[in-house]
C-alpha atoms as a PDB file:
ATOM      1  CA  UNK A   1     103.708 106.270 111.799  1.00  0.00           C
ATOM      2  CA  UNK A   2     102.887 102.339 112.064  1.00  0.00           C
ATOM      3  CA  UNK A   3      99.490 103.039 110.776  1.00  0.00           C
ATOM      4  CA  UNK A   4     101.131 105.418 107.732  1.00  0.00           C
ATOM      5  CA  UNK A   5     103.724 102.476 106.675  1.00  0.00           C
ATOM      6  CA  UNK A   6     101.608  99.848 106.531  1.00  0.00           C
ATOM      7  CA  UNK A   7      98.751 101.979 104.332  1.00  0.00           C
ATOM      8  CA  UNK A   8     101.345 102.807 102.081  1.00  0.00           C
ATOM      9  CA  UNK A   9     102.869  98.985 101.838  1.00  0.00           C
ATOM     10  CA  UNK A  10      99.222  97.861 101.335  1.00  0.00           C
ATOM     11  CA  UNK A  11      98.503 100.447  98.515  1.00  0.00           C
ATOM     12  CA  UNK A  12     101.609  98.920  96.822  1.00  0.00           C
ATOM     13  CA  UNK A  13     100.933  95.567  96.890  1.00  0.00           C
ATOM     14  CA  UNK A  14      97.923  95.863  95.223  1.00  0.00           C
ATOM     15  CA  UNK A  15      99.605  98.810  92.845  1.00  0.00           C
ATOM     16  CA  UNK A  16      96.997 101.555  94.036  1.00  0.00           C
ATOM     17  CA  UNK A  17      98.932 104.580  93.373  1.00  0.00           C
ATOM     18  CA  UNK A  18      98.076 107.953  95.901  1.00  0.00           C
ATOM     19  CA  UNK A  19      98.624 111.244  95.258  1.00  0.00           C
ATOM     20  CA  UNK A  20      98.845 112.444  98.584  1.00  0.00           C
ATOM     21  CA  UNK A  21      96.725 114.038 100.971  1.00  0.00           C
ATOM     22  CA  UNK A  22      95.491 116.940 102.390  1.00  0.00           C
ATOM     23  CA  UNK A  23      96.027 115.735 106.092  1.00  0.00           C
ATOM     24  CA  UNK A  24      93.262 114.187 109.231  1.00  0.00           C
ATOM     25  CA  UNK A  25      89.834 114.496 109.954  1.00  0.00           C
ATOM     26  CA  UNK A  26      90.246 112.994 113.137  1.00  0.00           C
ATOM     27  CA  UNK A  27      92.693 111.174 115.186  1.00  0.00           C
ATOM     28  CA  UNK A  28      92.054 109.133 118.386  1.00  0.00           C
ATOM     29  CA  UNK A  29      94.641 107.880 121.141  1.00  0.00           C
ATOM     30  CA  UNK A  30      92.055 105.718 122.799  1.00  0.00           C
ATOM     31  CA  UNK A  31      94.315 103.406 124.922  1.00  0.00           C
ATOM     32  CA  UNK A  32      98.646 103.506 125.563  1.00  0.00           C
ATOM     33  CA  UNK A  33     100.406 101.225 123.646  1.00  0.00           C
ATOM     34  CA  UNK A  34     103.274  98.967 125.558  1.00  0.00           C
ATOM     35  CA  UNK A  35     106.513  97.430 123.846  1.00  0.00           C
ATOM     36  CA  UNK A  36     106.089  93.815 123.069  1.00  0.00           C
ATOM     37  CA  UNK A  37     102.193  94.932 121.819  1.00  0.00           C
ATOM     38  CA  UNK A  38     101.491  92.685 118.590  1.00  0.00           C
ATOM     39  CA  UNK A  39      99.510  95.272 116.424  1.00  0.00           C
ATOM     40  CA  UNK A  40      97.233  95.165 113.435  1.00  0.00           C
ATOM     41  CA  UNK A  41      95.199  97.730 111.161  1.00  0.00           C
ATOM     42  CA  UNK A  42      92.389  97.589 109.659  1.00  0.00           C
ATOM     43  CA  UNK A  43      91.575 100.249 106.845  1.00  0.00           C
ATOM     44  CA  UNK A  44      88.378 100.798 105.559  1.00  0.00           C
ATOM     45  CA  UNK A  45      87.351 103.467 102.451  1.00  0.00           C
ATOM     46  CA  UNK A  46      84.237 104.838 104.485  1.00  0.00           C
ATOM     47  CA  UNK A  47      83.360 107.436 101.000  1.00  0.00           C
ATOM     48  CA  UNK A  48      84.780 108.351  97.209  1.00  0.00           C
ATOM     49  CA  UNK A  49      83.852 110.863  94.801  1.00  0.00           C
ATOM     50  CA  UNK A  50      85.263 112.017  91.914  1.00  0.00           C
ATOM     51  CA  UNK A  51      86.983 115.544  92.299  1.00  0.00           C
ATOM     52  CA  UNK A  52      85.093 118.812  91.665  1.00  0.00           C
ATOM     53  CA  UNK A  53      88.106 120.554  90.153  1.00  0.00           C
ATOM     54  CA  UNK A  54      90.396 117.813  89.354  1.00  0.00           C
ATOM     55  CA  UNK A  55      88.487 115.530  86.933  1.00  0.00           C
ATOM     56  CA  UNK A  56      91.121 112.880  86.517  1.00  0.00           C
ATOM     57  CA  UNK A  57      90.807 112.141  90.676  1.00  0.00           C
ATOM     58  CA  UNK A  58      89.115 110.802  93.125  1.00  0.00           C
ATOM     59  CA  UNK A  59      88.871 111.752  96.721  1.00  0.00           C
ATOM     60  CA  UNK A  60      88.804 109.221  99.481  1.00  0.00           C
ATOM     61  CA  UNK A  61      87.537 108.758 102.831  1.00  0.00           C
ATOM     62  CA  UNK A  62      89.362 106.490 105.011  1.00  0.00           C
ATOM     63  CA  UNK A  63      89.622 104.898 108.778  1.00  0.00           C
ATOM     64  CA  UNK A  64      92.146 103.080 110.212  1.00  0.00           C
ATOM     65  CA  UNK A  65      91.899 101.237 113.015  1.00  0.00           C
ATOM     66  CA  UNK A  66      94.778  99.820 115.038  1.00  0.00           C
ATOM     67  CA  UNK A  67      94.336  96.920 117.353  1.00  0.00           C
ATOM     68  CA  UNK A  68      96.127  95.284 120.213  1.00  0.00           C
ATOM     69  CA  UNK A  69      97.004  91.530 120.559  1.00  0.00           C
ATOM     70  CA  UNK A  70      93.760  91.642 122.984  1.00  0.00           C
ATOM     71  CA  UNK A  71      91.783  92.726 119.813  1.00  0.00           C
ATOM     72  CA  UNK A  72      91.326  96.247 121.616  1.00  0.00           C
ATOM     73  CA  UNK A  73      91.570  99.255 119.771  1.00  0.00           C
ATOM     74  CA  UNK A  74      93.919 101.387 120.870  1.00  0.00           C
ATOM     75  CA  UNK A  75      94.327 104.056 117.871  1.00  0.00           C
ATOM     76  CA  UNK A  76      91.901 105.475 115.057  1.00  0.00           C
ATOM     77  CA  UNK A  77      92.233 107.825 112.566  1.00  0.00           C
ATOM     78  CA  UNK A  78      89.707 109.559 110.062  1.00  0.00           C
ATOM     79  CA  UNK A  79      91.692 110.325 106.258  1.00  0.00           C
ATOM     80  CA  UNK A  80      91.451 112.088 103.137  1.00  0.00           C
ATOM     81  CA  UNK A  81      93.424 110.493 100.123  1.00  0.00           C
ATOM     82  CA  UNK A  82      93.612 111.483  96.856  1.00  0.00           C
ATOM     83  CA  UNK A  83      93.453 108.967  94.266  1.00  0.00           C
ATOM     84  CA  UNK A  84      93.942 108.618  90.195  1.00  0.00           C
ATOM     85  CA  UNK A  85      90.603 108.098  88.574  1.00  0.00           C
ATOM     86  CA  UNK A  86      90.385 105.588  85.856  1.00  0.00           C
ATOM     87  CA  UNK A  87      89.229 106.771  82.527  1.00  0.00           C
ATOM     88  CA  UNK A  88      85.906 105.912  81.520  1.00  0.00           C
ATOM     89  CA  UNK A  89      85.837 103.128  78.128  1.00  0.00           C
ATOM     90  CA  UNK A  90      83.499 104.138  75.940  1.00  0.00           C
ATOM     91  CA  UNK A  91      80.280 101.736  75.902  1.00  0.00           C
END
């Protein structure tokens, strides 16, 4: 849920708009997390390609990482986002 919120605050600030998903490729508990932990994510687009069926989208590969105050990571996660596709300007 961390992970989720701070995706979606991120695609805000820099006014990427999503248009959902279709769920996880993977997800990874790797070590526990304690209260008091200081966490931060890292997200990284790993592959995108325009849609086969939906021309005006893109599909997106993500990961997110989630890191301890010890710079361990403790949680990752393998996504699929969909994303508006720009239109192309004419040349």
């Amino acid at each position: 849920a961390i992970s989720m919120r701070m995706m979606v605050d991120e695609f805000q600030r820099i006014g990427l708009t999503t248009l959902g998903s279709p769920g996880l490729e993977a997800i990874n508990f790797l070590k526990p997390v304690h209260p008091g932990d200081i966490l931060t994510a890292e997200l990284v687009l790993l592959e995108r390609r325009p849609s086969n069926t939906r021309p005006d989208r893109i599909i997106a590969k993500l990961r997110t990482a989630i890191r301890n105050q010890n710079d361990e990571v403790v949680w990752t996660a393998r996504h699929i986002g969909f994303f508006p596709r720009k239109p192309v300007q004419p040349a």
